[in-house]
C-alpha atoms as a PDB file:
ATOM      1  CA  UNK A   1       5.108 -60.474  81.885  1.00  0.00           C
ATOM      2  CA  UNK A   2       5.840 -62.865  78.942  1.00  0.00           C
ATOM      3  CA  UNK A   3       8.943 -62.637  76.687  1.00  0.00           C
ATOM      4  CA  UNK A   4       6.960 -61.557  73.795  1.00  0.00           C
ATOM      5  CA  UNK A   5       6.866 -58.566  71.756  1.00  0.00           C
ATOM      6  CA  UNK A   6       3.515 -58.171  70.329  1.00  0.00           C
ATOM      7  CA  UNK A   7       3.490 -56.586  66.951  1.00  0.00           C
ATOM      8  CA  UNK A   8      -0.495 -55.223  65.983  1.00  0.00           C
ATOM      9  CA  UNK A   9      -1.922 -53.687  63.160  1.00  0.00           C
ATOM     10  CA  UNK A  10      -2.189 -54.707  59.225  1.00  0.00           C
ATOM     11  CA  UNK A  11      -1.047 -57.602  57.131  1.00  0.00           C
ATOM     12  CA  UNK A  12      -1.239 -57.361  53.551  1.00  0.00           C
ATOM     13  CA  UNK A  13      -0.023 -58.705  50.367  1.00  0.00           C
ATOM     14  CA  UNK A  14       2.429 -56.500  48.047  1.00  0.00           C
ATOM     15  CA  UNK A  15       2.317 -56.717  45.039  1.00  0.00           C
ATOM     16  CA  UNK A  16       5.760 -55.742  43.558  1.00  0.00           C
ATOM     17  CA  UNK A  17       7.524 -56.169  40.201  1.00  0.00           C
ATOM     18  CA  UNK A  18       9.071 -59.559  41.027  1.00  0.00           C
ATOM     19  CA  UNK A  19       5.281 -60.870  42.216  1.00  0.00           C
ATOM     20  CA  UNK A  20       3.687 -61.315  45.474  1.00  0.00           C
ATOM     21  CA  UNK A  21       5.225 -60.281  48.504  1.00  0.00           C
ATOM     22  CA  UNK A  22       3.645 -60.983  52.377  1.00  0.00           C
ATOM     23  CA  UNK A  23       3.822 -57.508  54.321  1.00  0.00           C
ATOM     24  CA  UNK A  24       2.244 -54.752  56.146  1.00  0.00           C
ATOM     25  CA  UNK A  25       4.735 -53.201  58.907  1.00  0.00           C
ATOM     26  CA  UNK A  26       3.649 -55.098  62.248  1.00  0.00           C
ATOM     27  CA  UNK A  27       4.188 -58.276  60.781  1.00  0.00           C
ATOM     28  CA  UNK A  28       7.524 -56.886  58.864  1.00  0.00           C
ATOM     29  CA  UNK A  29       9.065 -55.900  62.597  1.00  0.00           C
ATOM     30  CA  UNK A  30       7.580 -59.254  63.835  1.00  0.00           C
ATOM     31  CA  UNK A  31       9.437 -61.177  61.196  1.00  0.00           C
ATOM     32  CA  UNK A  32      12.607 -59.269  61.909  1.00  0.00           C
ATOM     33  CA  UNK A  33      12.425 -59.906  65.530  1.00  0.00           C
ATOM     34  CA  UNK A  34      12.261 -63.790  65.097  1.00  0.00           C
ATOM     35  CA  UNK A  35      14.922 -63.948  62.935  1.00  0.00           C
ATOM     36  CA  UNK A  36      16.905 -61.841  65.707  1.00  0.00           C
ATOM     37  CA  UNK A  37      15.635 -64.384  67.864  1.00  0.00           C
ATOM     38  CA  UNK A  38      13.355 -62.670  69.801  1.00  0.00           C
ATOM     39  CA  UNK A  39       9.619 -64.249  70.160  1.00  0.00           C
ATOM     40  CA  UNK A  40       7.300 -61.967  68.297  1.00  0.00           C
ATOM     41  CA  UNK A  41       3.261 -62.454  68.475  1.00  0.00           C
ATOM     42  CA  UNK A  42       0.968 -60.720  65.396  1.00  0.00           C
ATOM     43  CA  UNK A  43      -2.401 -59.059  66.259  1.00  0.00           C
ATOM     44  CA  UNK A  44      -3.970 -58.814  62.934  1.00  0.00           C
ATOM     45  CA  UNK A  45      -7.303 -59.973  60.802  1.00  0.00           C
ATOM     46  CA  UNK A  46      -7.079 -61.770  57.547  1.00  0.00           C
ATOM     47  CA  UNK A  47     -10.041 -62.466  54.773  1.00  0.00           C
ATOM     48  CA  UNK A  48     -11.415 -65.971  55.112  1.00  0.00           C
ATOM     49  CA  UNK A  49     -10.049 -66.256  51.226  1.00  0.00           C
ATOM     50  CA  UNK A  50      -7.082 -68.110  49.684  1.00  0.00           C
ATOM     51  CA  UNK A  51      -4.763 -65.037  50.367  1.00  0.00           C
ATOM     52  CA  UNK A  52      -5.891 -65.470  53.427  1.00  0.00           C
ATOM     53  CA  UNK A  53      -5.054 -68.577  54.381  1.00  0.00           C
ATOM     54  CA  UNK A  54      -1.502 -68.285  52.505  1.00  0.00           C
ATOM     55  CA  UNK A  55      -0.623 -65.168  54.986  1.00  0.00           C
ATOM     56  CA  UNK A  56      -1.524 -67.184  57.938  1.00  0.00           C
ATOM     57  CA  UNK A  57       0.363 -70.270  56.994  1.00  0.00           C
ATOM     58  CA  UNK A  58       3.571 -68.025  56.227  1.00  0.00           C
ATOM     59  CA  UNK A  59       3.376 -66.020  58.803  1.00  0.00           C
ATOM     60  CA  UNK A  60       3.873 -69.263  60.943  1.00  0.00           C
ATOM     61  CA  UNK A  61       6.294 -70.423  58.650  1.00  0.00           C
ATOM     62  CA  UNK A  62       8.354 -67.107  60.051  1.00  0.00           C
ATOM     63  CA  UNK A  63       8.296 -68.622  62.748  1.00  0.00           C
ATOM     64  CA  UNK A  64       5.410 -65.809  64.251  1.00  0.00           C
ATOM     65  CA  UNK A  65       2.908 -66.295  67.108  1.00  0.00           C
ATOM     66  CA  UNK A  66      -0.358 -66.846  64.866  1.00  0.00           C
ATOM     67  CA  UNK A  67      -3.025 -66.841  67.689  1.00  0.00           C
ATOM     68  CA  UNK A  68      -3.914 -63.378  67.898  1.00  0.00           C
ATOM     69  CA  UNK A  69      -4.394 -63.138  63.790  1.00  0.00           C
ATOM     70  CA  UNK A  70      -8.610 -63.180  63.594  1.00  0.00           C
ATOM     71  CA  UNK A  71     -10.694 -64.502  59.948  1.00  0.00           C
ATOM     72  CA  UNK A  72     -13.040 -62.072  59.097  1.00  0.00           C
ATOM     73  CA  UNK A  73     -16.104 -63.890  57.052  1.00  0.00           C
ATOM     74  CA  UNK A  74     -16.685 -60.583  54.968  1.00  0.00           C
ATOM     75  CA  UNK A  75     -13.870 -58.514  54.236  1.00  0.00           C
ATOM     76  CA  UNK A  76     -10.746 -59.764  51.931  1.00  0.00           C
ATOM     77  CA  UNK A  77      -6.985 -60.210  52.954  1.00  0.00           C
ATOM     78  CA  UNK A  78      -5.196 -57.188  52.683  1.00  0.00           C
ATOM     79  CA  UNK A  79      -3.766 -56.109  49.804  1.00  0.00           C
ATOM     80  CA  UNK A  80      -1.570 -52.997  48.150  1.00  0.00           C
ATOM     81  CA  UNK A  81      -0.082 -52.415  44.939  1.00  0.00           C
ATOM     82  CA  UNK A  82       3.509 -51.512  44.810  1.00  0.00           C
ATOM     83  CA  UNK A  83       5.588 -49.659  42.629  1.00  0.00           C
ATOM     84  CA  UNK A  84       9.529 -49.226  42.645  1.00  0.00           C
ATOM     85  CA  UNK A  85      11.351 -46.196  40.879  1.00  0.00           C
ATOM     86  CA  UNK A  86      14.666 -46.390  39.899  1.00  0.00           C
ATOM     87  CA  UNK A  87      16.184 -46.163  43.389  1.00  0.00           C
ATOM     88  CA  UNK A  88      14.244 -48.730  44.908  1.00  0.00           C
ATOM     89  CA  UNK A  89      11.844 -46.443  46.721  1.00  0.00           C
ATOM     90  CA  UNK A  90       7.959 -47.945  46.932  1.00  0.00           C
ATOM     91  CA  UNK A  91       5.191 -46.037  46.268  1.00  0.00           C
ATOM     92  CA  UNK A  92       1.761 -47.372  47.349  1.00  0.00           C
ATOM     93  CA  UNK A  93      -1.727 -48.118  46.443  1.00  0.00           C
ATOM     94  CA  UNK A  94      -3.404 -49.543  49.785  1.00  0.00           C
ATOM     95  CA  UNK A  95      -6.636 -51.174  48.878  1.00  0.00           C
ATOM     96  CA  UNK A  96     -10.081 -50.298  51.525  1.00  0.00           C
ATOM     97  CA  UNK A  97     -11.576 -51.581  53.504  1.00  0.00           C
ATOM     98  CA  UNK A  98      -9.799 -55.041  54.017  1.00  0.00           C
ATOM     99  CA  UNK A  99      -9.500 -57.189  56.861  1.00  0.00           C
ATOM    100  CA  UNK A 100      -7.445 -55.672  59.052  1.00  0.00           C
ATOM    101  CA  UNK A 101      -9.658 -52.752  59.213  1.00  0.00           C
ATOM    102  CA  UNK A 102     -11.812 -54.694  61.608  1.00  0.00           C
ATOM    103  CA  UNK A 103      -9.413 -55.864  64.001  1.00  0.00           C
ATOM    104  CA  UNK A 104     -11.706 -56.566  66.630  1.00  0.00           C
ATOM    105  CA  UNK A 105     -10.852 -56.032  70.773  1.00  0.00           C
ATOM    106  CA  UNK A 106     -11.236 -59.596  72.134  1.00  0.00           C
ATOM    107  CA  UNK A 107     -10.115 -60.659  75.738  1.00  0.00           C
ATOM    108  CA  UNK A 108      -6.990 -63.027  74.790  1.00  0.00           C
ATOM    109  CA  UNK A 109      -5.849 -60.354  73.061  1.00  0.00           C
ATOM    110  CA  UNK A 110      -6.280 -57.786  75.601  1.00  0.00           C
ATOM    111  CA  UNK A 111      -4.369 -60.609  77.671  1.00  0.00           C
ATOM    112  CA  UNK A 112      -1.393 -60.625  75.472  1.00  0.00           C
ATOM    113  CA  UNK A 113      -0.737 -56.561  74.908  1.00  0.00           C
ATOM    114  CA  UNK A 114      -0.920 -56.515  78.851  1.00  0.00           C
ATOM    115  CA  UNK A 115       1.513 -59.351  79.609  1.00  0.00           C
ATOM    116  CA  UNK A 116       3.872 -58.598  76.222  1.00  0.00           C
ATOM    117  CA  UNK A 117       7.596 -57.609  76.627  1.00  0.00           C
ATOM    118  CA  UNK A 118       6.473 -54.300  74.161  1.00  0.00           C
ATOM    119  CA  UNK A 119       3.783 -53.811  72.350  1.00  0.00           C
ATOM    120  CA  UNK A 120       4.671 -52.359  68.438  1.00  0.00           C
ATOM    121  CA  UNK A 121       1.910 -50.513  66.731  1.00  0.00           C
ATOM    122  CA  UNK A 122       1.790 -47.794  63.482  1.00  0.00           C
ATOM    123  CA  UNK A 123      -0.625 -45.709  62.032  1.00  0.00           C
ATOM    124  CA  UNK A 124      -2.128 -47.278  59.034  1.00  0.00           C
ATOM    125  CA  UNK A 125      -3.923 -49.774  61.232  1.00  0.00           C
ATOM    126  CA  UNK A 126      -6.023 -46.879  63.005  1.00  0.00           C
ATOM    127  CA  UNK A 127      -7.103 -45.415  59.412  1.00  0.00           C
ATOM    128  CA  UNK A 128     -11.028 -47.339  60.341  1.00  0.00           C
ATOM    129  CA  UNK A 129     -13.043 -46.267  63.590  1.00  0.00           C
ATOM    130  CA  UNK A 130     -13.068 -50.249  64.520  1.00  0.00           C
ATOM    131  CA  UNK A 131      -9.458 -51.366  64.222  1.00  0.00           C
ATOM    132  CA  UNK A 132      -8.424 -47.771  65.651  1.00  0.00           C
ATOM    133  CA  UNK A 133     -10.137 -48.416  68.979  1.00  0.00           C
ATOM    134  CA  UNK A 134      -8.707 -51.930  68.809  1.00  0.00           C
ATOM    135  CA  UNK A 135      -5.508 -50.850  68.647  1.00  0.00           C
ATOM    136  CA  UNK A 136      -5.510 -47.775  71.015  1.00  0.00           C
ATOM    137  CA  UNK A 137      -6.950 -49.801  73.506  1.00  0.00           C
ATOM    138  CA  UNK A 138      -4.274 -52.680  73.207  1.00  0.00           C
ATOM    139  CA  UNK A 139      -1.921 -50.153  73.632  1.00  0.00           C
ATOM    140  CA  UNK A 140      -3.248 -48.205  76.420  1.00  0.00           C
ATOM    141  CA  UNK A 141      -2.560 -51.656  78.150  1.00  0.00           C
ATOM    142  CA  UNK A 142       1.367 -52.191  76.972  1.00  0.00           C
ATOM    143  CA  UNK A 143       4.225 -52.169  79.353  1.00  0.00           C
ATOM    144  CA  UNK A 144       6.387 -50.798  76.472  1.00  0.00           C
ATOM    145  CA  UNK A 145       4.484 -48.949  73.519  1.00  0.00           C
ATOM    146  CA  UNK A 146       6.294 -48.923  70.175  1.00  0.00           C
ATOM    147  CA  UNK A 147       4.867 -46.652  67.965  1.00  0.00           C
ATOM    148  CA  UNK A 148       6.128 -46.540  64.149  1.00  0.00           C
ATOM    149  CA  UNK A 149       4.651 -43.623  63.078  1.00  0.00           C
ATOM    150  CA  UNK A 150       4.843 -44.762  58.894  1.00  0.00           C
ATOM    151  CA  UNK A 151       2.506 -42.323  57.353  1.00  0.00           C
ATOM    152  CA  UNK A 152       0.757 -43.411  54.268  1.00  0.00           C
ATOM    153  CA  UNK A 153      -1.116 -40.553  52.263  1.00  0.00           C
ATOM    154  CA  UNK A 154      -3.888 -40.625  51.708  1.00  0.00           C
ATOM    155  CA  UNK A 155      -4.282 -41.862  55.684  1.00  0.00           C
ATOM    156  CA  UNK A 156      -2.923 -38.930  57.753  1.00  0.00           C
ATOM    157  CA  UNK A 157      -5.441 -38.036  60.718  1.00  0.00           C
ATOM    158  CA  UNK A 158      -3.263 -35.350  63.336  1.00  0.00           C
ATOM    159  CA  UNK A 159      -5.482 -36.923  66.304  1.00  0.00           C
ATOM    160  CA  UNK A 160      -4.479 -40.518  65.615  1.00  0.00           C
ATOM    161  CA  UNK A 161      -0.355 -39.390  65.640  1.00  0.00           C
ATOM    162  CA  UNK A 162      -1.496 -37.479  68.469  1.00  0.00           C
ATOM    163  CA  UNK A 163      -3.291 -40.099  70.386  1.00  0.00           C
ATOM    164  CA  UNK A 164      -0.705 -42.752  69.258  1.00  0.00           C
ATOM    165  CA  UNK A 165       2.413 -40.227  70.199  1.00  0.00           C
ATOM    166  CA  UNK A 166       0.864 -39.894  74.149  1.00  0.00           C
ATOM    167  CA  UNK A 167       0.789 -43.109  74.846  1.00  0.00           C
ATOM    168  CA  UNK A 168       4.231 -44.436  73.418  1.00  0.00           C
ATOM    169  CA  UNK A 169       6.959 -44.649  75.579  1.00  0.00           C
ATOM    170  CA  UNK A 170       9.673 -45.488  71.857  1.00  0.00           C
ATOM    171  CA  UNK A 171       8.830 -43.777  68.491  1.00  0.00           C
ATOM    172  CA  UNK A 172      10.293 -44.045  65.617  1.00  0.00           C
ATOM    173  CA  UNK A 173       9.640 -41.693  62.053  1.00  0.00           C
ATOM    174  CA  UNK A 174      11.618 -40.868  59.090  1.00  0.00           C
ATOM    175  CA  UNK A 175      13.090 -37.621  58.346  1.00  0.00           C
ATOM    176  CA  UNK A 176       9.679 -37.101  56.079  1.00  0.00           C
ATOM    177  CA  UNK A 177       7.162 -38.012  58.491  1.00  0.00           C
ATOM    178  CA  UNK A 178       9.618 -35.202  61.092  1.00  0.00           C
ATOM    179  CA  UNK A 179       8.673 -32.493  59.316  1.00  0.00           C
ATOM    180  CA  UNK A 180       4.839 -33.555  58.783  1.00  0.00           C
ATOM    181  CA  UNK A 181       4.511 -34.163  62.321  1.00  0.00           C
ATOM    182  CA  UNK A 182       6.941 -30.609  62.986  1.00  0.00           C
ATOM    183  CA  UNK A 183       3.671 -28.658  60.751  1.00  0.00           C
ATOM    184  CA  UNK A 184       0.911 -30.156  62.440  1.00  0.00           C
ATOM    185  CA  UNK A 185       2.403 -30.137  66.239  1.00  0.00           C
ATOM    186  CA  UNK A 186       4.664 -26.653  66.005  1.00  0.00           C
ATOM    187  CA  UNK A 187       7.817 -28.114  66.773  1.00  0.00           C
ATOM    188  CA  UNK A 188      10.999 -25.991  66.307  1.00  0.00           C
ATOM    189  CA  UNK A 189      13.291 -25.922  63.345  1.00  0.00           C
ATOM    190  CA  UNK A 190      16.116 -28.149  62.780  1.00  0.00           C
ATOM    191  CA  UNK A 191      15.569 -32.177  63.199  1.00  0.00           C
ATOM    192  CA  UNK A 192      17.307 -32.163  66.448  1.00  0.00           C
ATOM    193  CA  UNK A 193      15.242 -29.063  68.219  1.00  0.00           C
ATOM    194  CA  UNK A 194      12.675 -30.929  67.001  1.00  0.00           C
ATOM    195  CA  UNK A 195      12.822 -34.642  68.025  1.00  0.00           C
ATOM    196  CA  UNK A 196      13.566 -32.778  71.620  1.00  0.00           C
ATOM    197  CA  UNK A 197      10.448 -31.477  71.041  1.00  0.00           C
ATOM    198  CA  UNK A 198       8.351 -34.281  69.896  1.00  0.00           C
ATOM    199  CA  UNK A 199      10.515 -36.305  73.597  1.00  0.00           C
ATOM    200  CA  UNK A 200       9.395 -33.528  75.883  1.00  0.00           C
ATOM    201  CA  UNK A 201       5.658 -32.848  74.746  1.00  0.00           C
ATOM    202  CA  UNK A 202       5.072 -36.242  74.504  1.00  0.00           C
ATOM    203  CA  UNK A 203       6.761 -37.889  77.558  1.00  0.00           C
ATOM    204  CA  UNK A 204       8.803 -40.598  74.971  1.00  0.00           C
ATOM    205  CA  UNK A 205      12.147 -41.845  76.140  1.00  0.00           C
ATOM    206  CA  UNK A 206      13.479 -43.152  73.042  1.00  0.00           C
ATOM    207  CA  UNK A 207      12.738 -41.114  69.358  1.00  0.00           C
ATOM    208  CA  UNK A 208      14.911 -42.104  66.087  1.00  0.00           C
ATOM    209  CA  UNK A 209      14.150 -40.713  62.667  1.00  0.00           C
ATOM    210  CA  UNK A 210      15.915 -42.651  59.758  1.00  0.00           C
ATOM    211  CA  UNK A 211      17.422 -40.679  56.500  1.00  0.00           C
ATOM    212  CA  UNK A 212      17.414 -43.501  54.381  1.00  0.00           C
ATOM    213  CA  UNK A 213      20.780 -44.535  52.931  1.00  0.00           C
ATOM    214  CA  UNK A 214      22.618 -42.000  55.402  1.00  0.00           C
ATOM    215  CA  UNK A 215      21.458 -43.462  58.851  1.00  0.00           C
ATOM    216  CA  UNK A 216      19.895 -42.451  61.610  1.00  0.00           C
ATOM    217  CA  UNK A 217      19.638 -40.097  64.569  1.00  0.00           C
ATOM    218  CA  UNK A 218      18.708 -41.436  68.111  1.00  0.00           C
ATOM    219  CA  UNK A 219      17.405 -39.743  71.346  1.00  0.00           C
ATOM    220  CA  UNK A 220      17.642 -41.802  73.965  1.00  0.00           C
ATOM    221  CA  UNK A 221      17.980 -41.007  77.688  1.00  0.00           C
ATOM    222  CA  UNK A 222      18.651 -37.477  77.065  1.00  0.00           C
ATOM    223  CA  UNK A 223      21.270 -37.832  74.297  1.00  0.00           C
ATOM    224  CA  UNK A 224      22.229 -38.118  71.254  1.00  0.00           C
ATOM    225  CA  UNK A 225      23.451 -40.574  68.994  1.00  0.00           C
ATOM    226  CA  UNK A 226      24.257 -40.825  65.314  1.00  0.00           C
ATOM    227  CA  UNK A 227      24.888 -43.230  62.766  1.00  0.00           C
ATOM    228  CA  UNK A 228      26.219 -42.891  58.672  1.00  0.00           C
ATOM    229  CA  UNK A 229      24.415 -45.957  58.039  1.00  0.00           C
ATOM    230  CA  UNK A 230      26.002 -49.056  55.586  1.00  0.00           C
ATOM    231  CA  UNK A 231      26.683 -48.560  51.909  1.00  0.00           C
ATOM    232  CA  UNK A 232      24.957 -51.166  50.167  1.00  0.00           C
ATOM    233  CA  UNK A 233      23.453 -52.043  46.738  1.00  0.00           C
ATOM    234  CA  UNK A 234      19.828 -51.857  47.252  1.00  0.00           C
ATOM    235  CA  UNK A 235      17.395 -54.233  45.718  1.00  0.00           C
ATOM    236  CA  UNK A 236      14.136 -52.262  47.229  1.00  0.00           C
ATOM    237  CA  UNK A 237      13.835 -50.646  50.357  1.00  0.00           C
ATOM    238  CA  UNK A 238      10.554 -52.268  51.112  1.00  0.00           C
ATOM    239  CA  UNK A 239      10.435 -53.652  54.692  1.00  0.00           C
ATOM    240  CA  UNK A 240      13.692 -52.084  55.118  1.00  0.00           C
ATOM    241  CA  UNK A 241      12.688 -49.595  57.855  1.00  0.00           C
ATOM    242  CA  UNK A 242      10.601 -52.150  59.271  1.00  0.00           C
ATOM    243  CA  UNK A 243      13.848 -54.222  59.500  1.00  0.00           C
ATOM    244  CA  UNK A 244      15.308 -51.297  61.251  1.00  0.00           C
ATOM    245  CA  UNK A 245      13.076 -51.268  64.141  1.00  0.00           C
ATOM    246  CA  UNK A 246      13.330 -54.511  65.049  1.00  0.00           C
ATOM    247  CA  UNK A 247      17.109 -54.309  65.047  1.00  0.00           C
ATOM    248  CA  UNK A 248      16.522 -50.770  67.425  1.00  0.00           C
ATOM    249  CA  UNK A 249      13.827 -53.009  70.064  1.00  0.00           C
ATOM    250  CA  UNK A 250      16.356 -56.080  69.942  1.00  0.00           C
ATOM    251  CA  UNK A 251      19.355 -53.917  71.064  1.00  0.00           C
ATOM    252  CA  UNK A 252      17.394 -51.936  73.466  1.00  0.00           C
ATOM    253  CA  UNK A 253      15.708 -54.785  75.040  1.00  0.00           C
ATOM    254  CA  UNK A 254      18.611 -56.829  75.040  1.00  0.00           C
ATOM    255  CA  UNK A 255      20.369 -54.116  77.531  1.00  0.00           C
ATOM    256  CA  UNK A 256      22.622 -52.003  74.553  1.00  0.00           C
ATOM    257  CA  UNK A 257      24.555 -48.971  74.890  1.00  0.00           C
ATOM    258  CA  UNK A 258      22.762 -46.398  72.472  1.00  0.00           C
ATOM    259  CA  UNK A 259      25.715 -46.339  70.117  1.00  0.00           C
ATOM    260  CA  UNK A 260      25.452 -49.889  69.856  1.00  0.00           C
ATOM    261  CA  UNK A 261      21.284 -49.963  69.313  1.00  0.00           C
ATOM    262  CA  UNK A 262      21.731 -47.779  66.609  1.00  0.00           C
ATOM    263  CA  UNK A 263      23.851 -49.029  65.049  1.00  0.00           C
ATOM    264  CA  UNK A 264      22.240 -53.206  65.339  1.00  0.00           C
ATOM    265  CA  UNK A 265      19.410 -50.893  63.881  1.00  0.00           C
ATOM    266  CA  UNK A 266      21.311 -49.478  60.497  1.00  0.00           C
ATOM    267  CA  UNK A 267      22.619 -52.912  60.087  1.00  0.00           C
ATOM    268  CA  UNK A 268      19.613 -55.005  60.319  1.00  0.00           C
ATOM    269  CA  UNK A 269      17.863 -52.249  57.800  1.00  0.00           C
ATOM    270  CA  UNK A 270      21.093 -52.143  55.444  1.00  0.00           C
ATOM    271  CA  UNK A 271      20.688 -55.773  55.127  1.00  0.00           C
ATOM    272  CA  UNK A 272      17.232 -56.128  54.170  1.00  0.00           C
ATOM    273  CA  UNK A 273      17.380 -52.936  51.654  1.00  0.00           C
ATOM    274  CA  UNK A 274      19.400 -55.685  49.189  1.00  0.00           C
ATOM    275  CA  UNK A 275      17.190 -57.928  48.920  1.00  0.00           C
ATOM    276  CA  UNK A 276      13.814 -58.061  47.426  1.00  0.00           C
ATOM    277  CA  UNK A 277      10.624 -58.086  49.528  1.00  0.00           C
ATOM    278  CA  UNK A 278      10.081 -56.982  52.760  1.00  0.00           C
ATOM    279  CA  UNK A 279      10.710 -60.561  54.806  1.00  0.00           C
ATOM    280  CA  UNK A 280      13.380 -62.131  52.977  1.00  0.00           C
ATOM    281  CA  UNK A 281      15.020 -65.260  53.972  1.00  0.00           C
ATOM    282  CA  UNK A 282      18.200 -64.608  55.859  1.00  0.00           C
ATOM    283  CA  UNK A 283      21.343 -65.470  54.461  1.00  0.00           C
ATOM    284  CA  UNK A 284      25.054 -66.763  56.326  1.00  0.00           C
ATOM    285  CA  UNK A 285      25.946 -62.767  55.947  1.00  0.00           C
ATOM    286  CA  UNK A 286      22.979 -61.444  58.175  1.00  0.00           C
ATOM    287  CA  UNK A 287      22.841 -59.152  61.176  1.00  0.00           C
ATOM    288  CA  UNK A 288      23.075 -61.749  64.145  1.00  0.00           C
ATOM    289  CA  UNK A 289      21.571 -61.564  67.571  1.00  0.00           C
ATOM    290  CA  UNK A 290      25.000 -61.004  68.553  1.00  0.00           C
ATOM    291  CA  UNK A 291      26.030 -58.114  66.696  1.00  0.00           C
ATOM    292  CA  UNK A 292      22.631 -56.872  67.793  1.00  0.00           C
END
């Protein structure tokens, strides 16, 4: 097993009010993780186009494994229009098909979700038949399967959460995406009965659902934990949850109490909720690998 946490799924281009931003959530987390110091790898496809080539050289720039990212001679870099409302919450406009529909199942890559520390996937990626076996299959291999759940309407397919919920061993939802999942599966009233639930019928050892600017609630090894979360001025909350996660797999792989993950977790997502984008440069006043 490598050191390596391979993040998989889509990489697109938001475009927000302040202009264009480099995204999509697997590469978000695999940002995060690098500047946490952890090594991060992305499994993704880009358009052989000039947005193309841009993602791929700043994704390196991050400081990101690059050598699982495929060029697809076809389809165009990914790309979503953003929108921010008064309290910095996105709304989306996810252009298809792109790229990263057509992430394609190669050996090296196979390889690398097999020998990877973890192995971080979402939802969005699985919306196409061809990246969806891709990406079920890369995970069906992981030591450690993160899934993000990060619903995105119009793009919500039961099986897929279903699928993706079975094989992940950490999940991690909002208090939204809770109660979407709590319809479809019949879980039990109240977010804690629930996330029990969602642990026990899916065999997960770690579940966290965010609330935004109030924290976060943690299940891990048969207990709970919870956290206020950090006042801050937010800028956008774009990337912020994504932030989030990477602060919860740092602490958790780097041996954390559960009071402590969650709260590296709340910090790492304060932080990135005040400034704009969702892979800022970090400033002297970030989260640390130490404080994670």
């Amino acid at each position: 097993m490598n050191d390596s946490i391979l993040c998989v799924g889509e990489l697109l281009w938001d475009a927000l009010p302040d202009g264009l931003f480099l995204g999509g959530a697997p590469y978000n987390v695999a940002y995060h993780l690098r500047q946490h110091g952890l090594p991060a790898a992305l499994a993704t496809r880009v358009g052989a186009d000039r947005l193309g080539s841009e993602a791929l050289r700043r994704v390196a720039q991050g400081g990101v494994d690059t050598r699982f990212v495929q060029t697809d001679p076809a389809l165009a870099t990914g790309f979503v229009e953003v929108e921010v409302d008064a309290d910095g919450i996105p709304q989306y406009d996810i252009v298809a098909p792109v790229a990263w529909d057509a992430l394609a199942l190669v050996p090296d890559l196979c390889e690398a979700a097999a020998s990877a520390r973890a192995v971080v996937f979402g939802t969005l990626a699985q919306r196409k038949e061809r990246s969806r076996a891709t990406v079920q299959a890369l995970v069906a291999e992981a030591r450690l399967a993160v899934f993000d759940v990060n619903l995105r309407p119009p793009f919500l397919v039961p099986d897929t959460v279903q699928a993706s919920l079975e094989a992940a061993d950490i999940v991690k939802l909002n208090e939204e995406e809770l109660g979407v999942l709590a319809d479809w599966f019949g879980f039990p009233d109240g977010e804690r009965t629930a996330l029990e639930a969602l642990a026990a019928r899916f065999d997960c050892q770690t579940v966290c659902v965010t609330h935004g600017a109030d924290g976060a609630a943690l299940w891990h090894a048969e207990a709970w934990r919870d956290h206020p979360g950090y006042r801050v001025t937010v800028r956008d909350t774009v990337g912020a949850g994504d932030a989030f996660l990477a602060g919860l797999l740092g602490a958790l792989l780097n041996g954390r109490d559960a009071a402590e993950v969650l709260d590296a977790a709340c910090r790492s997502g304060a932080y990135i909720a005040t400034r704009a984008g969702a892979t800022p440069a970090y400033d002297a006043d970030a989260p640390t690998l130490g404080e994670l």
